[in-house]
C-alpha atoms as a PDB file:
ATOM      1  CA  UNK A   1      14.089 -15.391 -42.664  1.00  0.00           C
ATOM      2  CA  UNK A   2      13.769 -14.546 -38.769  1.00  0.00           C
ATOM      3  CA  UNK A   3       9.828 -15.866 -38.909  1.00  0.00           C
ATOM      4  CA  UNK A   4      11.596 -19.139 -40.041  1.00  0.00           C
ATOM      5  CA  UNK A   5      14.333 -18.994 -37.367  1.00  0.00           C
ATOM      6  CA  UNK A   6      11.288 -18.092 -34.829  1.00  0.00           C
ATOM      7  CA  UNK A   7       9.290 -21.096 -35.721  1.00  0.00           C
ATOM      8  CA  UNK A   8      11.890 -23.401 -35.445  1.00  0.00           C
ATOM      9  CA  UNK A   9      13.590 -22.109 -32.420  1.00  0.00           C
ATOM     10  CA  UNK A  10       9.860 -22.078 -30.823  1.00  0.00           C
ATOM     11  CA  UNK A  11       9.510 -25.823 -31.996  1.00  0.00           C
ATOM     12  CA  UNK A  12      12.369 -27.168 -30.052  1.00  0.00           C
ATOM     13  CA  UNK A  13      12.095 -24.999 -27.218  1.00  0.00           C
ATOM     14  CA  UNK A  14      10.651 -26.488 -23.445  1.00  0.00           C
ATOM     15  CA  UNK A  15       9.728 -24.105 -20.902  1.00  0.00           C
ATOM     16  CA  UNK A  16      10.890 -25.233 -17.185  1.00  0.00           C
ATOM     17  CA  UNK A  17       8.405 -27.212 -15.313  1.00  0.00           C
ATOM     18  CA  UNK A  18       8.759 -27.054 -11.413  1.00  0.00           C
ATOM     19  CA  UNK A  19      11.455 -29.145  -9.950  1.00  0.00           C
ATOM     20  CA  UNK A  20      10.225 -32.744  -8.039  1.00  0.00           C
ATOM     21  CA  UNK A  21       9.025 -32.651  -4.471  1.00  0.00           C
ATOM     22  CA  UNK A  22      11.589 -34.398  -2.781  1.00  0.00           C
ATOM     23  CA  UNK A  23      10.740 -36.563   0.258  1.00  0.00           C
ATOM     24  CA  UNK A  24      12.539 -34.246   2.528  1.00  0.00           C
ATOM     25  CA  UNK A  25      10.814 -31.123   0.610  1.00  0.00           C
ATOM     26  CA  UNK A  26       7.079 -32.563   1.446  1.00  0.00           C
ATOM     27  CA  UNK A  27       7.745 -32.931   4.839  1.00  0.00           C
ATOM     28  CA  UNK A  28       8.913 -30.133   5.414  1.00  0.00           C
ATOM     29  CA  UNK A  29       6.088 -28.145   3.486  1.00  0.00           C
ATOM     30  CA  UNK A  30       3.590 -30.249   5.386  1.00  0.00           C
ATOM     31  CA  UNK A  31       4.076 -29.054   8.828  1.00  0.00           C
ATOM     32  CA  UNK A  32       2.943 -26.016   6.777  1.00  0.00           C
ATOM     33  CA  UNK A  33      -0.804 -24.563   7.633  1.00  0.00           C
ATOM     34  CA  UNK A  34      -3.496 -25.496   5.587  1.00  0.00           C
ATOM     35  CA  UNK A  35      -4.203 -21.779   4.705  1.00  0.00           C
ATOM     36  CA  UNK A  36      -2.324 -18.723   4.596  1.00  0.00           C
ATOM     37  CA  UNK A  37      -2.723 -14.987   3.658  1.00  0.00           C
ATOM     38  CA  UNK A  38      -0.601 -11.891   3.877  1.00  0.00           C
ATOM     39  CA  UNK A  39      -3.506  -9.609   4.254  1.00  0.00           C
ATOM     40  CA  UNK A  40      -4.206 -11.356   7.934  1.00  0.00           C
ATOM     41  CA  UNK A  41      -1.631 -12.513   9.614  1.00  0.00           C
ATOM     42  CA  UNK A  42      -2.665 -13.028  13.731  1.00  0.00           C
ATOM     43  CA  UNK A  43      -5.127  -9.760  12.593  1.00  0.00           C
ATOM     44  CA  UNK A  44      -2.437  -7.681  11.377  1.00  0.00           C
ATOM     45  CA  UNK A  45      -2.207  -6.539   7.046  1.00  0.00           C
ATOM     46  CA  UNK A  46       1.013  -6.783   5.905  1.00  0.00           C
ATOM     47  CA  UNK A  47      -0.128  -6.196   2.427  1.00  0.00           C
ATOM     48  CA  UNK A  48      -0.576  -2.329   0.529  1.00  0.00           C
ATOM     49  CA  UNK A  49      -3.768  -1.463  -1.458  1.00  0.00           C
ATOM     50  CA  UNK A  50      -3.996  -2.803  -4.396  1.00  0.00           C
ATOM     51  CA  UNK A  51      -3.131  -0.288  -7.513  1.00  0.00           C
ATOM     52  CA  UNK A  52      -4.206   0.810 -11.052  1.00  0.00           C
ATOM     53  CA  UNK A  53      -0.934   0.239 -13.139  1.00  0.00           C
ATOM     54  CA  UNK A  54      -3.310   2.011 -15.729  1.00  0.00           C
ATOM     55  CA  UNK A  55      -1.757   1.710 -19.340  1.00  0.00           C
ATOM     56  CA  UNK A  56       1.605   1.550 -18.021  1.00  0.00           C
ATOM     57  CA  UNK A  57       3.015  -1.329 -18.339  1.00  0.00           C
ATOM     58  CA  UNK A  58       4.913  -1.867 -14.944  1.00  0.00           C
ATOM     59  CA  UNK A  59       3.398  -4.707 -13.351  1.00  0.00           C
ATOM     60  CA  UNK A  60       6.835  -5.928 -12.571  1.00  0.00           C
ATOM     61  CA  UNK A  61       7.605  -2.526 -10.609  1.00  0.00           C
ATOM     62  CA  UNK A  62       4.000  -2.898  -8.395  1.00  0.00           C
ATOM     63  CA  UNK A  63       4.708  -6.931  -7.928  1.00  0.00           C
ATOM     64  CA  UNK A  64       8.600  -6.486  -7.183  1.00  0.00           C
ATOM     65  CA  UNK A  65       7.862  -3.147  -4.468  1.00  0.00           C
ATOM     66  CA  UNK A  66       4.989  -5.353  -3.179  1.00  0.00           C
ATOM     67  CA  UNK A  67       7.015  -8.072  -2.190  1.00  0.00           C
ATOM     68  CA  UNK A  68       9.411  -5.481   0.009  1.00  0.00           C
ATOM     69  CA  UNK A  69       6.857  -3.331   1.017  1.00  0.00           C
ATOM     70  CA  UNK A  70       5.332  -6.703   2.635  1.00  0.00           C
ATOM     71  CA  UNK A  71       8.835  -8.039   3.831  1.00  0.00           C
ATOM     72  CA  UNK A  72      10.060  -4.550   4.898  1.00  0.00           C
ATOM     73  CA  UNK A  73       7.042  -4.636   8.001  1.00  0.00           C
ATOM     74  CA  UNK A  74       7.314  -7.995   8.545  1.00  0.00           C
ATOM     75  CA  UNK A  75      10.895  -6.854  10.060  1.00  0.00           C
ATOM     76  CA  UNK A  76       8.722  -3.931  11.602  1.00  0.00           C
ATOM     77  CA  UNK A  77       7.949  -3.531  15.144  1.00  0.00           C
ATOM     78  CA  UNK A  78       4.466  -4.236  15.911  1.00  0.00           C
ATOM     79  CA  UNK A  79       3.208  -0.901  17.067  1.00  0.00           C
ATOM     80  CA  UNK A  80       5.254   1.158  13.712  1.00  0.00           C
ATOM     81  CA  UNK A  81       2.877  -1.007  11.869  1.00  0.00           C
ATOM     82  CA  UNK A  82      -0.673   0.190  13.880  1.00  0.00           C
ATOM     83  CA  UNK A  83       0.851   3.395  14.272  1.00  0.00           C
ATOM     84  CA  UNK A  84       1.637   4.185  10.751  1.00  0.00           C
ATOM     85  CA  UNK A  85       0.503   1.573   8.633  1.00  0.00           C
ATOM     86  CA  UNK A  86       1.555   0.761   5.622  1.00  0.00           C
ATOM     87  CA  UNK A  87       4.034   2.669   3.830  1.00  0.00           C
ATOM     88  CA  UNK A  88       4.114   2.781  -0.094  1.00  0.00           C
ATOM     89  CA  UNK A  89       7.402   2.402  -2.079  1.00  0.00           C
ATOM     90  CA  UNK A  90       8.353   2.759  -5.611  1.00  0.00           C
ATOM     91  CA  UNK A  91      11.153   2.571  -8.406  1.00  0.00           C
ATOM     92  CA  UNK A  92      12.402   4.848 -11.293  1.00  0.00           C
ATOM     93  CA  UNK A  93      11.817   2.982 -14.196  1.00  0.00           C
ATOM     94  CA  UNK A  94       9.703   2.606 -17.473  1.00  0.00           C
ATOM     95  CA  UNK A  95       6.259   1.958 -18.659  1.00  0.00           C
ATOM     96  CA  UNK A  96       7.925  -1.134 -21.237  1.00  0.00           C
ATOM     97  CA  UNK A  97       7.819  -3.912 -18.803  1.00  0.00           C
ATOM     98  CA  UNK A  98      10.907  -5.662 -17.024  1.00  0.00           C
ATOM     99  CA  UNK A  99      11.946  -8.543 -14.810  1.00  0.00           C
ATOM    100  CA  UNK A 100      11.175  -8.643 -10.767  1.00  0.00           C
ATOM    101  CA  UNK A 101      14.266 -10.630 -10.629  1.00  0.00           C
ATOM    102  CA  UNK A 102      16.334  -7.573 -11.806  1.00  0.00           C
ATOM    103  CA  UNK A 103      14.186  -4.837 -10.402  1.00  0.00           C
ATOM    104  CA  UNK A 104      13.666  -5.900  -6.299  1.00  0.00           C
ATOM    105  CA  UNK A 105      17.086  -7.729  -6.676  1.00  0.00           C
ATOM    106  CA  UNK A 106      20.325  -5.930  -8.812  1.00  0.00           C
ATOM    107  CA  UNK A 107      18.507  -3.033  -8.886  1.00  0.00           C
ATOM    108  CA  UNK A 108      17.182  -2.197  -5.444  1.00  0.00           C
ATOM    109  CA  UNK A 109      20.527  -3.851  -4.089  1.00  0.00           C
ATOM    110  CA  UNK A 110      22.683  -1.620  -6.367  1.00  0.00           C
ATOM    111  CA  UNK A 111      20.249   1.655  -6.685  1.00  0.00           C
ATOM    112  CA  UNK A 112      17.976   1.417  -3.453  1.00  0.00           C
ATOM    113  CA  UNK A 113      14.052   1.905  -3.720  1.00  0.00           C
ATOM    114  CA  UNK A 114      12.466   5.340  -1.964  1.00  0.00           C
ATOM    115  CA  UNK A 115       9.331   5.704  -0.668  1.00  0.00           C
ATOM    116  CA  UNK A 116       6.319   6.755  -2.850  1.00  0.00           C
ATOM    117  CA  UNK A 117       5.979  10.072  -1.106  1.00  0.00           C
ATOM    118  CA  UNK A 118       9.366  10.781  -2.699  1.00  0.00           C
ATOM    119  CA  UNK A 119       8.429   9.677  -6.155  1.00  0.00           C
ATOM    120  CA  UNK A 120       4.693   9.334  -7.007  1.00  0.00           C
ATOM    121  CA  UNK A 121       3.441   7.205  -9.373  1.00  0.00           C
ATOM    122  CA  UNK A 122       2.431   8.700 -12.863  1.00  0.00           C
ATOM    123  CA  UNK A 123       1.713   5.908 -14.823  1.00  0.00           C
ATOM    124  CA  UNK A 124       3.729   7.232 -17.675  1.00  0.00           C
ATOM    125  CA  UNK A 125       7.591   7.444 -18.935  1.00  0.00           C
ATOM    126  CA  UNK A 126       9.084  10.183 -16.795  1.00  0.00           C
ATOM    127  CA  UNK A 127      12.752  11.225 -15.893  1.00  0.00           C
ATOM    128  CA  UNK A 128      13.894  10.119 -12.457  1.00  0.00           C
ATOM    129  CA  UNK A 129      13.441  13.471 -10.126  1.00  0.00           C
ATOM    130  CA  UNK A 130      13.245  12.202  -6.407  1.00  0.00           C
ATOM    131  CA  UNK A 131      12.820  15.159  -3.568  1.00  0.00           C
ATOM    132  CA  UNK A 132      16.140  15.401  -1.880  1.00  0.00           C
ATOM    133  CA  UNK A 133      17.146  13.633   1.141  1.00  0.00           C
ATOM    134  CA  UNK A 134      15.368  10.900   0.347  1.00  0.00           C
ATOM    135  CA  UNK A 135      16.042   7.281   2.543  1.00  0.00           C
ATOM    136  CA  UNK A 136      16.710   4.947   0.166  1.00  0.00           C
ATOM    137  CA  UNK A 137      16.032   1.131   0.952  1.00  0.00           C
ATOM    138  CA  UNK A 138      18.668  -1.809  -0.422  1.00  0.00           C
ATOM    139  CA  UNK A 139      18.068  -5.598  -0.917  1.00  0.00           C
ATOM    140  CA  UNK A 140      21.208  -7.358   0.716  1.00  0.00           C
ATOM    141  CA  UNK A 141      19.858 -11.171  -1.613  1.00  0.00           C
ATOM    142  CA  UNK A 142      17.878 -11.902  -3.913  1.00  0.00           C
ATOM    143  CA  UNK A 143      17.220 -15.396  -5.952  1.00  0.00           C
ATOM    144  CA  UNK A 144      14.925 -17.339  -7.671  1.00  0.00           C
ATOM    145  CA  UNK A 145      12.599 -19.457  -5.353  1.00  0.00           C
ATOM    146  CA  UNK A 146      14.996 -23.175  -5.230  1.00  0.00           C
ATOM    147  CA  UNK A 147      18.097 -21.377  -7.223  1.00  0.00           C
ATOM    148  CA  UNK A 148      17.332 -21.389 -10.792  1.00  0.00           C
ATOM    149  CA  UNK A 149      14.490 -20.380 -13.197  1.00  0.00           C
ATOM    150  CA  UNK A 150      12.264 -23.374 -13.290  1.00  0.00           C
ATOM    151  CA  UNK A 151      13.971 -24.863  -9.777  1.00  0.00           C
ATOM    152  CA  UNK A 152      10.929 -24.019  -8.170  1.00  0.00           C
ATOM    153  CA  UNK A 153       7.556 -25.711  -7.234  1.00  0.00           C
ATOM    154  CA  UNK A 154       4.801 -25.457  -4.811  1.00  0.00           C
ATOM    155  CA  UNK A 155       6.165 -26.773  -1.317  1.00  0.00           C
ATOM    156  CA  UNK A 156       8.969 -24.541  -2.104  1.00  0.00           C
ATOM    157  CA  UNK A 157       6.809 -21.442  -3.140  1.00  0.00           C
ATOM    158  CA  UNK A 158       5.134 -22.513   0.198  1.00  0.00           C
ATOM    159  CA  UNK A 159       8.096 -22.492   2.511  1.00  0.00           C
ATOM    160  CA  UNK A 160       9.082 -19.313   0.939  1.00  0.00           C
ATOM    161  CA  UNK A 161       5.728 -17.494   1.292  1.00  0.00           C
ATOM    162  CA  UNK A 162       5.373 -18.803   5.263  1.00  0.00           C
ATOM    163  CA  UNK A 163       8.604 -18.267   6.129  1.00  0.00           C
ATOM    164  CA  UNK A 164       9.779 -14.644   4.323  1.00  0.00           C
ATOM    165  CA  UNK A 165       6.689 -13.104   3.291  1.00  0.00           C
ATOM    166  CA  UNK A 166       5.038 -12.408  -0.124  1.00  0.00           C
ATOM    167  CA  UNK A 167       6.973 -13.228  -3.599  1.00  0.00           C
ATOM    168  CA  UNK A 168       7.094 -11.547  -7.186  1.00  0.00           C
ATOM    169  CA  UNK A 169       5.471 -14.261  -9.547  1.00  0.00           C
ATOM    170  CA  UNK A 170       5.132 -14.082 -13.413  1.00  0.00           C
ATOM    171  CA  UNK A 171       2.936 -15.948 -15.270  1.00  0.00           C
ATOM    172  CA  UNK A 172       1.178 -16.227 -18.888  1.00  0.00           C
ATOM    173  CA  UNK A 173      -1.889 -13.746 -19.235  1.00  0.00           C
ATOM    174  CA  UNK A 174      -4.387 -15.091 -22.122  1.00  0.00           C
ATOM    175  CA  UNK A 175      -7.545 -13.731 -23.145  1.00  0.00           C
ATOM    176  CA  UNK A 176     -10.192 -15.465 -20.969  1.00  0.00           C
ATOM    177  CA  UNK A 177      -8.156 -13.999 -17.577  1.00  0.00           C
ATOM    178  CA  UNK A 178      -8.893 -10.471 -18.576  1.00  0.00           C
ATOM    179  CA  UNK A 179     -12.591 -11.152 -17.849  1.00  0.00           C
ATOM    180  CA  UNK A 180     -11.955 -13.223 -14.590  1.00  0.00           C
ATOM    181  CA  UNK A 181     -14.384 -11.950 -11.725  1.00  0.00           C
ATOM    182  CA  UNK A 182     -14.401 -14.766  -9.169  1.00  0.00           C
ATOM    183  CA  UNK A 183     -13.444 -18.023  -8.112  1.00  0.00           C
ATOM    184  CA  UNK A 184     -10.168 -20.358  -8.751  1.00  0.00           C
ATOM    185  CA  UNK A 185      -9.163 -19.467 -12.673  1.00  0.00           C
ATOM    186  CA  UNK A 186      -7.470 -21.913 -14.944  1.00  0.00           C
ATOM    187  CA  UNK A 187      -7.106 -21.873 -18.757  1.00  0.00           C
ATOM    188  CA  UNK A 188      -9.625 -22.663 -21.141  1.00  0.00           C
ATOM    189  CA  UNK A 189      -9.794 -21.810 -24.562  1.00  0.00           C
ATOM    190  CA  UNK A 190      -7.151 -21.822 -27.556  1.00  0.00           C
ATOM    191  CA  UNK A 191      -4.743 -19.296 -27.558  1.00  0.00           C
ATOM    192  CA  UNK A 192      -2.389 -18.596 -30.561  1.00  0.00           C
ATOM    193  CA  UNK A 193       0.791 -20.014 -31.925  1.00  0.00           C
ATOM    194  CA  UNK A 194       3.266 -20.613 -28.827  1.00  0.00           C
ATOM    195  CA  UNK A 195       5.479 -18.091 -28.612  1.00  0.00           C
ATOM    196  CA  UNK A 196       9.030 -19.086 -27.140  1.00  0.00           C
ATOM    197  CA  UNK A 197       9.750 -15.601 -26.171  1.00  0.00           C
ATOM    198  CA  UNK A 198       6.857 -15.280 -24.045  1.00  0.00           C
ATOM    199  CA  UNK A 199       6.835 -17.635 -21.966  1.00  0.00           C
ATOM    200  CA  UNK A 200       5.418 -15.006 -18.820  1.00  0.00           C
ATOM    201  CA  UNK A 201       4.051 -11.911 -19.756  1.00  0.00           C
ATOM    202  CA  UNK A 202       2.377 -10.442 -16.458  1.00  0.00           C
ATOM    203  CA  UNK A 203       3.798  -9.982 -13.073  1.00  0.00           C
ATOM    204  CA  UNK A 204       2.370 -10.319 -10.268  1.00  0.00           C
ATOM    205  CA  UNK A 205       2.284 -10.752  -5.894  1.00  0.00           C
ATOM    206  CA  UNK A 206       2.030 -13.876  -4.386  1.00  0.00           C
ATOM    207  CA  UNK A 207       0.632 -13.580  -0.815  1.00  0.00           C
ATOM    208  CA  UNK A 208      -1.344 -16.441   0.500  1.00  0.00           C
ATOM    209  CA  UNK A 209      -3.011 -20.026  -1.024  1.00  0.00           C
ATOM    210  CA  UNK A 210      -5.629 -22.215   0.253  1.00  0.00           C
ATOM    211  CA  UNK A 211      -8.160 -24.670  -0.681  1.00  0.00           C
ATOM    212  CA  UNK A 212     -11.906 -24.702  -1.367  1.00  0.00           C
ATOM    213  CA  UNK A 213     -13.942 -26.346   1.340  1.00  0.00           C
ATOM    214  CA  UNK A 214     -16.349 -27.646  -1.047  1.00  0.00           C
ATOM    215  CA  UNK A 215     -14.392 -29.041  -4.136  1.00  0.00           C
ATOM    216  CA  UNK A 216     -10.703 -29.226  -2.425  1.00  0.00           C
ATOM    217  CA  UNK A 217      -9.497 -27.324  -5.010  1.00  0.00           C
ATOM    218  CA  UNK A 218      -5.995 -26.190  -4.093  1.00  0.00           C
ATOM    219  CA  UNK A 219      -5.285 -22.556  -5.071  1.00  0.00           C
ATOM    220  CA  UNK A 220      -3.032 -19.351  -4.732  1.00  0.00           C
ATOM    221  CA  UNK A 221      -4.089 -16.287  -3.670  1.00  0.00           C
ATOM    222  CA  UNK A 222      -2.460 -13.145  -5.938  1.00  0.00           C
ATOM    223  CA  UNK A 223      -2.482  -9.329  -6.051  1.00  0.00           C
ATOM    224  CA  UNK A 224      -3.021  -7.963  -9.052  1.00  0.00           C
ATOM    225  CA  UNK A 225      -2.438  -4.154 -10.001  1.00  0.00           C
ATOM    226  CA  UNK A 226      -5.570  -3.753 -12.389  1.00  0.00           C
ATOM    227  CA  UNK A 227      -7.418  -1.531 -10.198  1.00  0.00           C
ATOM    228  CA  UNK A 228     -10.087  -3.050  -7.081  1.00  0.00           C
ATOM    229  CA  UNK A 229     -12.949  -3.078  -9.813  1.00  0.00           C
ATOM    230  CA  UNK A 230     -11.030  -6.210 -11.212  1.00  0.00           C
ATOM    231  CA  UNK A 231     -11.431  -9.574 -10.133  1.00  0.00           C
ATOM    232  CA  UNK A 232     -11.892 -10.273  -6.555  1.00  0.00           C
ATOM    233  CA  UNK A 233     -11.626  -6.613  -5.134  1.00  0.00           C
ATOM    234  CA  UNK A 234      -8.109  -6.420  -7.432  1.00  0.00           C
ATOM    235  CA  UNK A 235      -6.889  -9.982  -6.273  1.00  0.00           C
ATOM    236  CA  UNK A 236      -7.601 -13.899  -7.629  1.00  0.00           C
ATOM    237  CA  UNK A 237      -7.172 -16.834  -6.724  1.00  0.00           C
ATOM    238  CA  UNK A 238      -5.589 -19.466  -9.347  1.00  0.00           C
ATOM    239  CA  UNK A 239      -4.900 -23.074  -9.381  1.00  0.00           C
ATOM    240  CA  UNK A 240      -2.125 -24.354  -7.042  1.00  0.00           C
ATOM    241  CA  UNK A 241      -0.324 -27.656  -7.828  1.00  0.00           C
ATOM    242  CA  UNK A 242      -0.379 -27.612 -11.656  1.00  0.00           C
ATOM    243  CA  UNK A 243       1.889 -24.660 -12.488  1.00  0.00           C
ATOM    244  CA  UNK A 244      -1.277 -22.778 -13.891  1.00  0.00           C
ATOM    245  CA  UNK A 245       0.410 -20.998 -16.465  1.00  0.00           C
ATOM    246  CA  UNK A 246       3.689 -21.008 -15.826  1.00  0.00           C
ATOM    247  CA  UNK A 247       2.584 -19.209 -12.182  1.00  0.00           C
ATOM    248  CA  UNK A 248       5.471 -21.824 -10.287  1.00  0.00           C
ATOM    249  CA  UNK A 249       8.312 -21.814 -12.718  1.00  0.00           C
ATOM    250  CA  UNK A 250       9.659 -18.368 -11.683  1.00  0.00           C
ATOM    251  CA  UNK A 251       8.950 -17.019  -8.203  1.00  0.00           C
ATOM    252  CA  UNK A 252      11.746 -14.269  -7.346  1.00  0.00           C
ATOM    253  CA  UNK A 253      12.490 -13.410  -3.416  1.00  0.00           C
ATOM    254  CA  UNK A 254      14.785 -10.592  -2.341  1.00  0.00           C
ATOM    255  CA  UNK A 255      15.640  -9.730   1.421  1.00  0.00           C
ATOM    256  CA  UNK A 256      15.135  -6.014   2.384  1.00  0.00           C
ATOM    257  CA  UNK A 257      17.295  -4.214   4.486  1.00  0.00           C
ATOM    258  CA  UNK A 258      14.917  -2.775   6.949  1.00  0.00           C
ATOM    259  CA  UNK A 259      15.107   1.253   8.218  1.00  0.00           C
ATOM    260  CA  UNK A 260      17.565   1.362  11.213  1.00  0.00           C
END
């Protein structure tokens, strides 16, 4: 009886597209530069290594500690940033996925994050033990990119990236991705029966797009946390402009509150 329910629920179901580009939008997004990237800003990386989530699955924990661990030294003085470089932070929660809007948002706001140093990464289920007088940091905001789940689209993913620094984005992982290597991916291939409750099943970091000189291909640029072996040194790049699978229906942001 569910399998029934399933099907038809999946039948009439319609998976946000990105809002319209308003006049006032594209104007805005086009005093924007042609390029950006995270990893070299004026000569300065405001991005961590990428990471092995391993058979864990807490992509949304690496994507959503990412995005503050980016935002958190973009509020940095200069010379704590040469001095120290980049510091690592991480969240107590499970290996059975989750949502970047609830993790760097209610939860860091509510719980606080601590530095990795505090509590290393295992890549397994394990209880919650931080070393004592550890700082905690707290997100005073978070929202989805233009309000809403599907409100978004790519001059506001834009403005958002520029302006604040590096977002959580989720999108749909199918089978051809998993042996990407180089270049701008996009879908090919059939995939099996659409699944409503799917919709994104891989989260990831947003931190720059671009376009190719020679085919003027727009793309994103994204951190992944399979390991640097993968794809482009651990990043890709993916078609911008088309919502790629599902990669610009559901960009989170959050606002750290930086160390005092």
């Amino acid at each position: 009886m569910w399998q029934s329910l399933l099907l038809e629920l999946g039948s009439c179901y319609r998976k946000p597209k990105p809002a319209p580009i308003t006049p006032e939008l594209l104007k805005k997004a086009s005093s924007l530069p042609e390029s950006w990237d995270w990893r070299n800003v004026n000569g300065v990386n405001y991005v961590s290594p990428v990471r092995n989530q391993a058979s864990c699955g807490s992509c949304y924990a690496f994507s959503s500690m990412g995005m503050l661990e980016a935002r958190i030294l973009g509020k940095a003085p200069m010379s704590k940033i040469i001095t120290n470089g980049i510091t690592r932070y991480f969240v107590c929660l499970g290996c059975d996925g989750g949502f970047p809007y609830l993790i760097a948002g209610k939860y860091v706001q509510d719980f606080g994050v601590v530095e990795e140093d505090c509590f290393p990464y295992t890549a397994e289920d394990s209880p919650c033990t931080f070393k004592r007088n550890c700082y905690h940091y707290y997100s005073s905001e978070y929202h989805y990119v233009g309000g809403f789940y599907g409100g978004c689209n790519e001059a506001l993913m834009k403005l958002e990236l520029v302006l604040h620094g590096p977002m959580a984005v989720a999108f749909e992982v199918y089978n051809d991705f998993m042996l990407y290597k180089e270049g701008i991916y996009h879908h090919t291939g059939l995939q099996d029966d659409f699944n409503p409750f799917e919709l994104t099943n891989h989260a990831v970091l947003l931190v720059g797009y671009g376009k190719d000189p020679e085919s003027g291909e727009k793309f994103w640029i994204v951190k992944n946390s399979w390991g640097t072996s993968w794809g482009e040194n651990g990043y890709f790049r993916i078609r911008r402009g088309t919502d790629e699978c599902a990669i610009e229906s559901i960009a989170v942001a959050a606002t750290p509150i930086p160390k005092l």
